[in-house]
Protein backbone atom coordinates (compact mmCIF):
# COMPACT_ATOMS: atom_id res chain seq x y z
CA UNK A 1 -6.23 -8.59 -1.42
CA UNK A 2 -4.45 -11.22 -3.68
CA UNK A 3 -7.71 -11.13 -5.89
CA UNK A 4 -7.57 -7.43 -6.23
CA UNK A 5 -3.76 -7.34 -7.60
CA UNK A 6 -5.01 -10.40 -9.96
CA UNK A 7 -7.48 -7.98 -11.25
CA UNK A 8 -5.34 -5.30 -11.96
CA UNK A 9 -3.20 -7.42 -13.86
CA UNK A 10 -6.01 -8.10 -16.06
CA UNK A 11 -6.24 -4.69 -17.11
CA UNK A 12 -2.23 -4.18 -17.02
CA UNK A 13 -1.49 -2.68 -13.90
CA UNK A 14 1.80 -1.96 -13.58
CA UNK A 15 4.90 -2.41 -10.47
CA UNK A 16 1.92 -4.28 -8.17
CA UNK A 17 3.40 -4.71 -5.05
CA UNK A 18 1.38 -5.50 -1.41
CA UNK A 19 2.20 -4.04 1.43
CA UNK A 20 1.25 -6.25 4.87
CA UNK A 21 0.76 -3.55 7.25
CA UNK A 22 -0.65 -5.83 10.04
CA UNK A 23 3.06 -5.55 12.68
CA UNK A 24 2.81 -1.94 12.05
CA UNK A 25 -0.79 -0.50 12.41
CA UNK A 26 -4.83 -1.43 12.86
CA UNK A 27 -5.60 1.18 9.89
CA UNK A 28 -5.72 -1.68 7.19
CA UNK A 29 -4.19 -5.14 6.83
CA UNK A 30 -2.52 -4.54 3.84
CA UNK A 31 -2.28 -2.09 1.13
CA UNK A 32 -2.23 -3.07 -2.82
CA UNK A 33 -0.31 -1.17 -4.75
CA UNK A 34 -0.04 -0.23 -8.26
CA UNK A 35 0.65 1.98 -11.23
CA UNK A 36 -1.90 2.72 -14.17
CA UNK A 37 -0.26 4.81 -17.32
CA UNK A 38 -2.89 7.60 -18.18
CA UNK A 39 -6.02 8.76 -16.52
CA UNK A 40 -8.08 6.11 -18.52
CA UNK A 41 -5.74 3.11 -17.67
CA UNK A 42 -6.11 4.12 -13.69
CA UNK A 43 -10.20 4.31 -14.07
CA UNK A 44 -9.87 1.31 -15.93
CA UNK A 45 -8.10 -0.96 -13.30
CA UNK A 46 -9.85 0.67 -10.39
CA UNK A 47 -13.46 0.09 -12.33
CA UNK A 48 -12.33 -3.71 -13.24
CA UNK A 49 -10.97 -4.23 -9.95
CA UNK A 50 -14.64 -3.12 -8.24
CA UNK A 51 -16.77 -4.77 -10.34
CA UNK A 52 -15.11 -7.91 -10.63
CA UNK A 53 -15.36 -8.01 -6.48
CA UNK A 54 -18.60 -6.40 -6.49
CA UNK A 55 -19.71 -9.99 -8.08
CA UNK A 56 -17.86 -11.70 -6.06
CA UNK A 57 -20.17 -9.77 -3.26
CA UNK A 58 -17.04 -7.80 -2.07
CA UNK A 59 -18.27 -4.16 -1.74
CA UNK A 60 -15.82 -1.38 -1.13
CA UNK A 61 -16.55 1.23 2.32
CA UNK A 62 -15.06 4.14 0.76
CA UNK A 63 -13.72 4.93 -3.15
CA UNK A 64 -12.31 8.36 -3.88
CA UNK A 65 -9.80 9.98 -6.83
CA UNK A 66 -11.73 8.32 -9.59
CA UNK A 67 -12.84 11.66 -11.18
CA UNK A 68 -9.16 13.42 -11.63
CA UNK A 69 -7.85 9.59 -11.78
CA UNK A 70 -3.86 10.67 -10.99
CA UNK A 71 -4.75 8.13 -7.70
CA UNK A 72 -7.57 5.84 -7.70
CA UNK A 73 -8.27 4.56 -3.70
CA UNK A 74 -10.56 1.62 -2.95
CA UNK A 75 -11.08 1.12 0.67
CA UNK A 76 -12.08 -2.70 1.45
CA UNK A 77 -11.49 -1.91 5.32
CA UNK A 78 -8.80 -4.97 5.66
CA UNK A 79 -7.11 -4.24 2.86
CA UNK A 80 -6.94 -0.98 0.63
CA UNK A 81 -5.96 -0.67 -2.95
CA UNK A 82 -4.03 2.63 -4.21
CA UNK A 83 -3.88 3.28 -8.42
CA UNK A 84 -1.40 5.53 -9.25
CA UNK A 85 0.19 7.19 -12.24
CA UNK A 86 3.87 7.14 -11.93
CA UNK A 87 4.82 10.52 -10.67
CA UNK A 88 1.80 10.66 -8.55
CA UNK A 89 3.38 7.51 -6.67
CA UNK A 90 6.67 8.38 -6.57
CA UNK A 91 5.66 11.46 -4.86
CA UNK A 92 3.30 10.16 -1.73
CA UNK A 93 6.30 7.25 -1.58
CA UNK A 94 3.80 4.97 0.10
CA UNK A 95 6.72 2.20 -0.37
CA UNK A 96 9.25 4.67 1.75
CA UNK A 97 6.15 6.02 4.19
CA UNK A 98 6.07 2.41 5.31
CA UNK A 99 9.27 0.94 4.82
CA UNK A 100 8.87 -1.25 7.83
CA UNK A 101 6.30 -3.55 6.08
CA UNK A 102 6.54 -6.88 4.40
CA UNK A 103 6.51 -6.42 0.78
CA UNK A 104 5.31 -8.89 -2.21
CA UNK A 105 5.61 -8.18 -5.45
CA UNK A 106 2.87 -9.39 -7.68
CA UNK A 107 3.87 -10.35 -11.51
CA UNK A 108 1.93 -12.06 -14.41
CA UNK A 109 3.37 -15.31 -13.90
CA UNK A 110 1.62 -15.30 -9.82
CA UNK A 111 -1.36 -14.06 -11.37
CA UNK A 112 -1.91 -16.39 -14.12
């Protein structure tokens, strides 16, 4: 899950924070979280962030929202990455929904 908020600051991800959900629930480990600017920049991060772990022989279970691209989810069963645009976060709150988790934010100086 660290790799996967690396990636997206390759392509400029924005606010990339990880949730650790493991106290709180079996659904995921954690969840990455960040914010992409346009439709394009959310495609962009979610493709880069795939591909780059496809390589790495990391295949995601489940991707959805790449088509309308307001929410971008990759599902890597222990940990899940959520693309947003900014008012499409600020309205599912995932940061308020679990409140109760552990949260690291990831900047470019921990990614470099």
């Amino acid at each position: 899950m660290f790799r996967a908020a690396q990636l997206a600051l390759d392509i400029k991800a924005e606010d990339i924070k990880i949730l650790d959900l493991r106290p709180l629930t079996s659904m995921a480990d954690y969840f990455v979280l960040c914010t992409g600017t346009a439709d394009t920049h959310v495609r962009a991060i979610a493709d880069h962030i795939r591909d780059e772990l496809e390589a790495e022989e990391v295949e995601p279970w489940h991707v959805e929202g790449r088509a309308r691209a307001h929410w971008a989810l990759l599902d890597y069963v222990d940990f899940v990455v959520h693309i947003f645009q900014p008012e499409t976060r600020r309205f599912y709150g995932l940061e308020r929904l679990w409140g109760d988790a552990e949260i690291q934010e990831i900047r470019e100086e921990e990614g470099a």
